[in-house]
C-alpha atoms as a PDB file:
ATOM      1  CA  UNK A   1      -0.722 -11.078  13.372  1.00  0.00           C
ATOM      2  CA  UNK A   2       1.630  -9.526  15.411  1.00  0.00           C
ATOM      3  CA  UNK A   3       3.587  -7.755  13.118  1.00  0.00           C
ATOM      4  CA  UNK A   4       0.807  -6.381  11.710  1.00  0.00           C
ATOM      5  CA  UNK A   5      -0.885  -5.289  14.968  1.00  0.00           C
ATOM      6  CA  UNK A   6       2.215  -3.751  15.545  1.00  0.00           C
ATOM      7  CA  UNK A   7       2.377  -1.559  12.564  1.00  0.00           C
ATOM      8  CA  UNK A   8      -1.348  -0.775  12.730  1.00  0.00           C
ATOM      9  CA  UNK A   9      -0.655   0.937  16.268  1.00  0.00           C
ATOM     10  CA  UNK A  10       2.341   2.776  15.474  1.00  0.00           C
ATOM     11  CA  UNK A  11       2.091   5.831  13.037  1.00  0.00           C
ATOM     12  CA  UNK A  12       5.851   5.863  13.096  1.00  0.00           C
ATOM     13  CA  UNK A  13       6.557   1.993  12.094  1.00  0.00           C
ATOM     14  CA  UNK A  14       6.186   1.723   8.123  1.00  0.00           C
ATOM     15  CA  UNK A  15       6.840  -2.526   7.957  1.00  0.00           C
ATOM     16  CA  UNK A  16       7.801  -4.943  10.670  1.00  0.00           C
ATOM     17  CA  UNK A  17       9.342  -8.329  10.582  1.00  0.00           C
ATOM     18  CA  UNK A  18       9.379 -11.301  12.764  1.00  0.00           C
ATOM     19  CA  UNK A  19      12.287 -13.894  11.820  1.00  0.00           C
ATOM     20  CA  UNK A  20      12.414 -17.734  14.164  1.00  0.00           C
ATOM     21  CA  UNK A  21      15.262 -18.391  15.216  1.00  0.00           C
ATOM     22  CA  UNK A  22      16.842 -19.956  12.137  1.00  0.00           C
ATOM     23  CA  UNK A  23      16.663 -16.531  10.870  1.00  0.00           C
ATOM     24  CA  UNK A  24      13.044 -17.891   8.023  1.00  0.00           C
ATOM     25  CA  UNK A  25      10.397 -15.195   7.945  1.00  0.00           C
ATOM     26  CA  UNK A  26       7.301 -15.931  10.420  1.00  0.00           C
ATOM     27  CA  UNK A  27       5.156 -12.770  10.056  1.00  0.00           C
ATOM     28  CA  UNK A  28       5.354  -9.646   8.283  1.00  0.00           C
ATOM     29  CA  UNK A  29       3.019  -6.108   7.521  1.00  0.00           C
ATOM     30  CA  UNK A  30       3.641  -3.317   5.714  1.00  0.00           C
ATOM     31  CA  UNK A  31       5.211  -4.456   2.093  1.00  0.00           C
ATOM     32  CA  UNK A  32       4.733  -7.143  -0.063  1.00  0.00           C
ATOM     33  CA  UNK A  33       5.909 -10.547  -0.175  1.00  0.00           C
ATOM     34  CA  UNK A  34       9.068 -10.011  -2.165  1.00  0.00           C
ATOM     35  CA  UNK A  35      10.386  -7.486   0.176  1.00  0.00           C
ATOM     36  CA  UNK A  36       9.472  -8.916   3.146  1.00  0.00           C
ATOM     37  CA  UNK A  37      11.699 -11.655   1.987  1.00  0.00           C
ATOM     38  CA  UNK A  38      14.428  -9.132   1.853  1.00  0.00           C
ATOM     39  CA  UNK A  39      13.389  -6.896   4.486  1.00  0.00           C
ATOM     40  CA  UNK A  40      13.942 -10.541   6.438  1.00  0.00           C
ATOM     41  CA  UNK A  41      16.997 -11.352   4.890  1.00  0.00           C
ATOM     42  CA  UNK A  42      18.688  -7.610   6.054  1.00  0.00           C
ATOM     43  CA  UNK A  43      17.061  -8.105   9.759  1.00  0.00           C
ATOM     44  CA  UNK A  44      19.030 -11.393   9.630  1.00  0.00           C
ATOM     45  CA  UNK A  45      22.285 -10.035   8.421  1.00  0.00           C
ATOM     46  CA  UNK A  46      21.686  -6.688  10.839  1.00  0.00           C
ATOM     47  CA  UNK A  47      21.537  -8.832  13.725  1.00  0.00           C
ATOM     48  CA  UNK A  48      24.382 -11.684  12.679  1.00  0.00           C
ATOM     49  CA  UNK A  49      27.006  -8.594  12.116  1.00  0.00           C
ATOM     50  CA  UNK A  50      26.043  -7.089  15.458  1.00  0.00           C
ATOM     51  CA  UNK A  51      26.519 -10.334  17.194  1.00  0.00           C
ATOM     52  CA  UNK A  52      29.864 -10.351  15.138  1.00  0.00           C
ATOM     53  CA  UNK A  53      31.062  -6.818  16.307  1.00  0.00           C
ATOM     54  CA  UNK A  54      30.220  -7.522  20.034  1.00  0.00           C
ATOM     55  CA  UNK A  55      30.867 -10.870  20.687  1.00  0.00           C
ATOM     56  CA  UNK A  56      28.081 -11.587  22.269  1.00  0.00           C
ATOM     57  CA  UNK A  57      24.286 -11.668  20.993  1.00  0.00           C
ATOM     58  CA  UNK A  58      22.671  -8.349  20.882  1.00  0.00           C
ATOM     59  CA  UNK A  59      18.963  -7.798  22.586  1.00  0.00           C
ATOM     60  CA  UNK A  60      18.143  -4.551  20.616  1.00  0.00           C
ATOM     61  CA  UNK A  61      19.703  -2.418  17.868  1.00  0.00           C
ATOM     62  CA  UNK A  62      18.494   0.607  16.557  1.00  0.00           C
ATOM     63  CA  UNK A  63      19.784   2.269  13.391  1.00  0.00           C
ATOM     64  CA  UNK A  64      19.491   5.917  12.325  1.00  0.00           C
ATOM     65  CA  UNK A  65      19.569   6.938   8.749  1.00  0.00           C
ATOM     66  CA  UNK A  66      18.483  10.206   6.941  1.00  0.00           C
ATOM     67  CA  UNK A  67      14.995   9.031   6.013  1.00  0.00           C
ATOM     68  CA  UNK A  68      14.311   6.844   8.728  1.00  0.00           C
ATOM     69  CA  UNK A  69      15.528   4.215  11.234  1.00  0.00           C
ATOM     70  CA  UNK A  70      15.677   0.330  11.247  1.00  0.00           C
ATOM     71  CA  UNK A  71      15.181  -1.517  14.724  1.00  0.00           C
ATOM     72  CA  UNK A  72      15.345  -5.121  16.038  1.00  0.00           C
ATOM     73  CA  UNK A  73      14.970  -6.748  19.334  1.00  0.00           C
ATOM     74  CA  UNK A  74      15.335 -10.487  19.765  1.00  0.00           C
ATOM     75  CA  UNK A  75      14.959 -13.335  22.556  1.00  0.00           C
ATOM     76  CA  UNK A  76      16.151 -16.924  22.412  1.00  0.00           C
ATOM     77  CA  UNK A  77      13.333 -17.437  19.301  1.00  0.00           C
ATOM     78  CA  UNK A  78      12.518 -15.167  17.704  1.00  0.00           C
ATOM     79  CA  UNK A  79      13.387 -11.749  15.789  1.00  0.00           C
ATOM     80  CA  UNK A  80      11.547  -8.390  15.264  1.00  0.00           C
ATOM     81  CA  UNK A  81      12.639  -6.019  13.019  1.00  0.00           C
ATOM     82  CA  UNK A  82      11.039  -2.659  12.135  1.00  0.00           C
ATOM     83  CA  UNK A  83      11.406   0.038   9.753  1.00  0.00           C
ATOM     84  CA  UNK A  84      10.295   3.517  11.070  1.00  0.00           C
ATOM     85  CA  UNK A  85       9.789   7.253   9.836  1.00  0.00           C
ATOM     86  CA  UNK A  86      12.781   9.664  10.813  1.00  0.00           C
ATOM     87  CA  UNK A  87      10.730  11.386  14.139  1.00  0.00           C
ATOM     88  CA  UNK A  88       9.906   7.845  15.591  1.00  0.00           C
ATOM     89  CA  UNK A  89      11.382   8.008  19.516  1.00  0.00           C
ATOM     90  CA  UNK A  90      13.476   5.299  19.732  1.00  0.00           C
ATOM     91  CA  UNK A  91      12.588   4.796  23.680  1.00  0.00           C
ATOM     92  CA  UNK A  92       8.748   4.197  22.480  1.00  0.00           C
ATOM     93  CA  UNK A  93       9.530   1.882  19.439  1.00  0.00           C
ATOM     94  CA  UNK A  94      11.896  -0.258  21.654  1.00  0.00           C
ATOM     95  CA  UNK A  95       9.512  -0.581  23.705  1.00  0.00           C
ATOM     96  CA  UNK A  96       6.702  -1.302  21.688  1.00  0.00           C
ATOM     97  CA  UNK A  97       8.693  -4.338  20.152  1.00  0.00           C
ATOM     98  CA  UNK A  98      10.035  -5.744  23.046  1.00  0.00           C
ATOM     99  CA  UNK A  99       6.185  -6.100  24.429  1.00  0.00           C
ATOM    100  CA  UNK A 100       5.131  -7.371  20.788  1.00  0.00           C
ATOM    101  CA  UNK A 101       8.075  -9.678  21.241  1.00  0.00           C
ATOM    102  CA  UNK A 102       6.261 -10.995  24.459  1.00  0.00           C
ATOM    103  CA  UNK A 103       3.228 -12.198  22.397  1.00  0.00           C
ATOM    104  CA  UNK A 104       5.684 -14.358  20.924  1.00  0.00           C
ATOM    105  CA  UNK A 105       6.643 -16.554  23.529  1.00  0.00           C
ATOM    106  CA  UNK A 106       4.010 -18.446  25.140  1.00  0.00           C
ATOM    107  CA  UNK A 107       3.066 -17.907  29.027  1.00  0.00           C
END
């Protein structure tokens, strides 16, 4: 539900993601089954290679590319990935998943 809220609100987010900590798909809107499976799979990979270049675990990432931009923010259990349009503000999407990433982890 909270993937999907989360793409429902944004008119810049296009699919969203949320990985446990194991790196096995919990939630997922915007695309079908078989690519949220691999949408999963690259959020995994995105995040493992980060952690790989810097040594340390990464909090958020945020990837430009032509047509649009891939972002992930992450806490101790969980990962949430997004794919957005090309004029998303990266400021307002971070931010937006790091409060969806709060409904995650219980109060």
């Amino acid at each position: 539900m909270v993937a999907r809220r989360l793409v429902d609100s944004s008119t810049d987010v296009i699919a969203a993601v949320i990985l446990d900590a194991a790196g096995g798909l919990v939630d997922t809107s915007g695309v079908e089954q078989g690519r949220a499976r691999e949408l999963a799979e690259l959020a995994r990979q995105l995040v493992e290679r980060a952690d790989t270049v810097t040594g340390d675990p990464v909090a958020e990432i945020e990837v430009q590319a032509s047509g649009g931009a891939v972002f992930a923010v992450r806490d101790a259990r969980h990962v949430l990935a997004c794919v957005t349009r090309r004029a998303a503000l990266p400021a307002l999407v971070l931010y937006d998943l790091r409060h969806a990433l709060g409904e995650l982890t219980p109060a």
